[in-house]
Protein backbone atom coordinates (compact mmCIF):
# COMPACT_ATOMS: atom_id res chain seq x y z
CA UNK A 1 7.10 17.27 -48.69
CA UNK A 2 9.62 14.68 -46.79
CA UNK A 3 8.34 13.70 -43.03
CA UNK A 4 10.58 13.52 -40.26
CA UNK A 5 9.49 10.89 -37.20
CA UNK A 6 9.21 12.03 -34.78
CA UNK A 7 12.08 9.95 -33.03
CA UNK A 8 14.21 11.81 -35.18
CA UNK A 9 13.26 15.54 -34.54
CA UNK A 10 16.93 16.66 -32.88
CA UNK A 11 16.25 17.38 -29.19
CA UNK A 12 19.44 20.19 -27.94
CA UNK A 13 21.03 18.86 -31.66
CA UNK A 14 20.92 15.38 -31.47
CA UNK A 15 17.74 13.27 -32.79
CA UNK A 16 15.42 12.46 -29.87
CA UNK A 17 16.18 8.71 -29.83
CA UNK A 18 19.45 9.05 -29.82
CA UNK A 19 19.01 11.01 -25.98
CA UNK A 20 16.85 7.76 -25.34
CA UNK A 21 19.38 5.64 -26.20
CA UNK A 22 21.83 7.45 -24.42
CA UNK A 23 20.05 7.37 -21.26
CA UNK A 24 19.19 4.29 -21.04
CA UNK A 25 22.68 2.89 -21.61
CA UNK A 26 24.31 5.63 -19.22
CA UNK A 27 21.63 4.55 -16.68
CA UNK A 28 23.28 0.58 -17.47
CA UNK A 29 20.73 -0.38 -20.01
CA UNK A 30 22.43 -2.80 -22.18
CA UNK A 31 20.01 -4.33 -24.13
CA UNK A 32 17.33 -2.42 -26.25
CA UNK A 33 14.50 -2.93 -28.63
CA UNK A 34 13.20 -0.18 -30.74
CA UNK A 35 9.92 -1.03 -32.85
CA UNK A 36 8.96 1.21 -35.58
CA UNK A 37 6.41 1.22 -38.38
CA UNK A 38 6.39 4.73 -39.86
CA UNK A 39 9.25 5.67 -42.08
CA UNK A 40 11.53 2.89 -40.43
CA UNK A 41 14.07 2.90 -43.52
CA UNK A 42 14.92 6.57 -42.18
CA UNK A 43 15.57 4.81 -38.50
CA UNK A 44 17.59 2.09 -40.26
CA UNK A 45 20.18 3.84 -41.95
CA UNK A 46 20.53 6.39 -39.07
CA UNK A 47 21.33 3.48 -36.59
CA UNK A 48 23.17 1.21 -39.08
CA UNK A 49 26.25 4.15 -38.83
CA UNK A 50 25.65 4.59 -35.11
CA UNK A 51 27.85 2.48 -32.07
CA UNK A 52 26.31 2.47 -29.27
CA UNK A 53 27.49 1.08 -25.40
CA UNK A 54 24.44 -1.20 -26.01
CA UNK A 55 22.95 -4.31 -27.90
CA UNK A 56 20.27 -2.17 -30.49
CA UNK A 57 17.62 -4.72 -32.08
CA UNK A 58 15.49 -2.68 -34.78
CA UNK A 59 12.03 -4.21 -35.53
CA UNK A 60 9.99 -2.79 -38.27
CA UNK A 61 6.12 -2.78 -38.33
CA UNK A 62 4.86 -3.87 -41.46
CA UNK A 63 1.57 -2.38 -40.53
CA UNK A 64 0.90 -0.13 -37.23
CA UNK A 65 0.89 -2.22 -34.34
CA UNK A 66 0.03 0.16 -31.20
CA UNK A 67 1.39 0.18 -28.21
CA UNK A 68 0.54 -3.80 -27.39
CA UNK A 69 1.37 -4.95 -30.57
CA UNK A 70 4.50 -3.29 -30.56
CA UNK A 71 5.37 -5.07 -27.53
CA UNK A 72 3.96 -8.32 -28.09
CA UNK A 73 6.42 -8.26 -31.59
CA UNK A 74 9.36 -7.32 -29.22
CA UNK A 75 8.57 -9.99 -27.19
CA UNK A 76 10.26 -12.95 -29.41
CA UNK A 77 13.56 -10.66 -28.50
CA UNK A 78 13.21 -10.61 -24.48
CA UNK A 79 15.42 -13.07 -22.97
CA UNK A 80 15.15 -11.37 -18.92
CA UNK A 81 12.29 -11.19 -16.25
CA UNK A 82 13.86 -7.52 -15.76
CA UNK A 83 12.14 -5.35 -18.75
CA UNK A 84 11.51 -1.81 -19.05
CA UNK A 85 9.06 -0.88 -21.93
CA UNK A 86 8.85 2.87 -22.34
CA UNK A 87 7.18 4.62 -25.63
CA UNK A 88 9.93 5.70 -27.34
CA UNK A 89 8.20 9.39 -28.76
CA UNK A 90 7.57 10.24 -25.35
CA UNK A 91 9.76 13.18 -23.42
CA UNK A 92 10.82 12.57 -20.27
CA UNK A 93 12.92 13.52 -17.51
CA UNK A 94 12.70 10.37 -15.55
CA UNK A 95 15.49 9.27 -14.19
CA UNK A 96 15.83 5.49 -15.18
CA UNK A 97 18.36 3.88 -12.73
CA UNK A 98 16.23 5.11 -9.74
CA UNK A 99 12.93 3.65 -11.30
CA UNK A 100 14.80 0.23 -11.16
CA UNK A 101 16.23 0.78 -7.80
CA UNK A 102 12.85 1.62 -6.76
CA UNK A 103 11.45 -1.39 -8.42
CA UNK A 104 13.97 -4.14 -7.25
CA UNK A 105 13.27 -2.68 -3.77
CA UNK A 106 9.99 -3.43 -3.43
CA UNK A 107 7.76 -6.77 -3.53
CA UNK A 108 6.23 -6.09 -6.82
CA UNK A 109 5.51 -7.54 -10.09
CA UNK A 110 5.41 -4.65 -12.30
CA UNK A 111 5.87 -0.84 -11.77
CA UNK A 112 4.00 1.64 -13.65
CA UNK A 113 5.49 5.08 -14.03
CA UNK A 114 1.85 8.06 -14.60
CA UNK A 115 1.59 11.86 -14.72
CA UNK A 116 -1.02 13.92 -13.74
CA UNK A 117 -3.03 15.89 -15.89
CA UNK A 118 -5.76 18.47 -15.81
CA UNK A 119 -7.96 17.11 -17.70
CA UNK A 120 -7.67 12.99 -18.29
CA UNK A 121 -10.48 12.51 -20.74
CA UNK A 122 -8.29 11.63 -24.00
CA UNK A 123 -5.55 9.42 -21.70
CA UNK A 124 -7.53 7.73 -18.82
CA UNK A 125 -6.81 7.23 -15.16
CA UNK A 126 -4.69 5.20 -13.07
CA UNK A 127 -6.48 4.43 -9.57
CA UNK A 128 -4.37 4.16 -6.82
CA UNK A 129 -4.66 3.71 -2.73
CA UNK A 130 -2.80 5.67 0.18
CA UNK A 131 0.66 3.43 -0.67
CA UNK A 132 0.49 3.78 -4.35
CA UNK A 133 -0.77 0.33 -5.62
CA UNK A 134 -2.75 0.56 -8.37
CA UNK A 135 -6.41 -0.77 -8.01
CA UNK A 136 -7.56 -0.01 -11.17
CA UNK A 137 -7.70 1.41 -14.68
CA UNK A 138 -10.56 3.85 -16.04
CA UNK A 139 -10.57 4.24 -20.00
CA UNK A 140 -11.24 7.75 -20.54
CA UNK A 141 -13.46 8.77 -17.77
CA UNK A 142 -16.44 10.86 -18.44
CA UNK A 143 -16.20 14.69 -17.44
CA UNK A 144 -16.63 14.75 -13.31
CA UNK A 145 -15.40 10.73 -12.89
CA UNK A 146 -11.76 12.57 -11.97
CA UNK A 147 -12.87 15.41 -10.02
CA UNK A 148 -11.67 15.62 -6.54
């Protein structure tokens, strides 16, 4: 039996990274780096036919890396202080260009996007204060840490 990534599973008939990729380059994206470990041959020849409005750099894990290894791999490729790292398998309906608007127009260093969930016990928390800084993390709380 043959595996599909999940990258590739079609999202409304076109393969889920391809709507990334889309997005990010109508939302003026023009630079983007896609690590992948599992089945990355399949990625490789499905991008090698592809044009796209943007500068595509495929890195292949020759081993999982995780999330930080991922990025630390990518980092060799980052030539801006302006970086958005997203994981790629991820489904979302953010909308991109107002994350950096919302970014650049504030005095910070980083910003972090989070959803809420019931129950956070296999993600973790994000602490925040009334303005939304983040004060700290919390590594899968124990059951009654997130109650409010």
């Amino acid at each position: 039996m043959k595996y599909l990534p999940k990258l590739l599973i079609p999202l409304t008939n076109t393969a889920f990274i391809l709507s990334l990729i889309n997005n990010l380059t109508d939302n003026g994206y023009d630079r983007i780096i896609i690590s992948v470990g599992y089945n990355n041959h399949v990625f490789q020849k499905l991008l090698n036919t592809m044009r796209f409005d943007a500068e595509i750099i495929f890195l292949c894990e020759d081993y999982p890396l995780s999330t930080g290894g991922a990025i630390k791999l990518a980092g060799q490729y980052i030539e801006s202080e302006s970086v958005m790292i997203l994981n790629g398998d991820i489904f979302s309906s953010l909308q991109y260009e107002n994350l950096r608007k919302n970014h650049n127009s504030g005095d910070c260093y980083a910003t972090l996007t989070v959803k809420k969930v019931k129950n956070p016990q296999q993600y973790g928390l994000v602490l925040s204060d009334n303005s939304d800084s983040i004060t700290d993390f919390s590594e899968k709380p124990q059951t009654g840490l997130f109650m409010r």
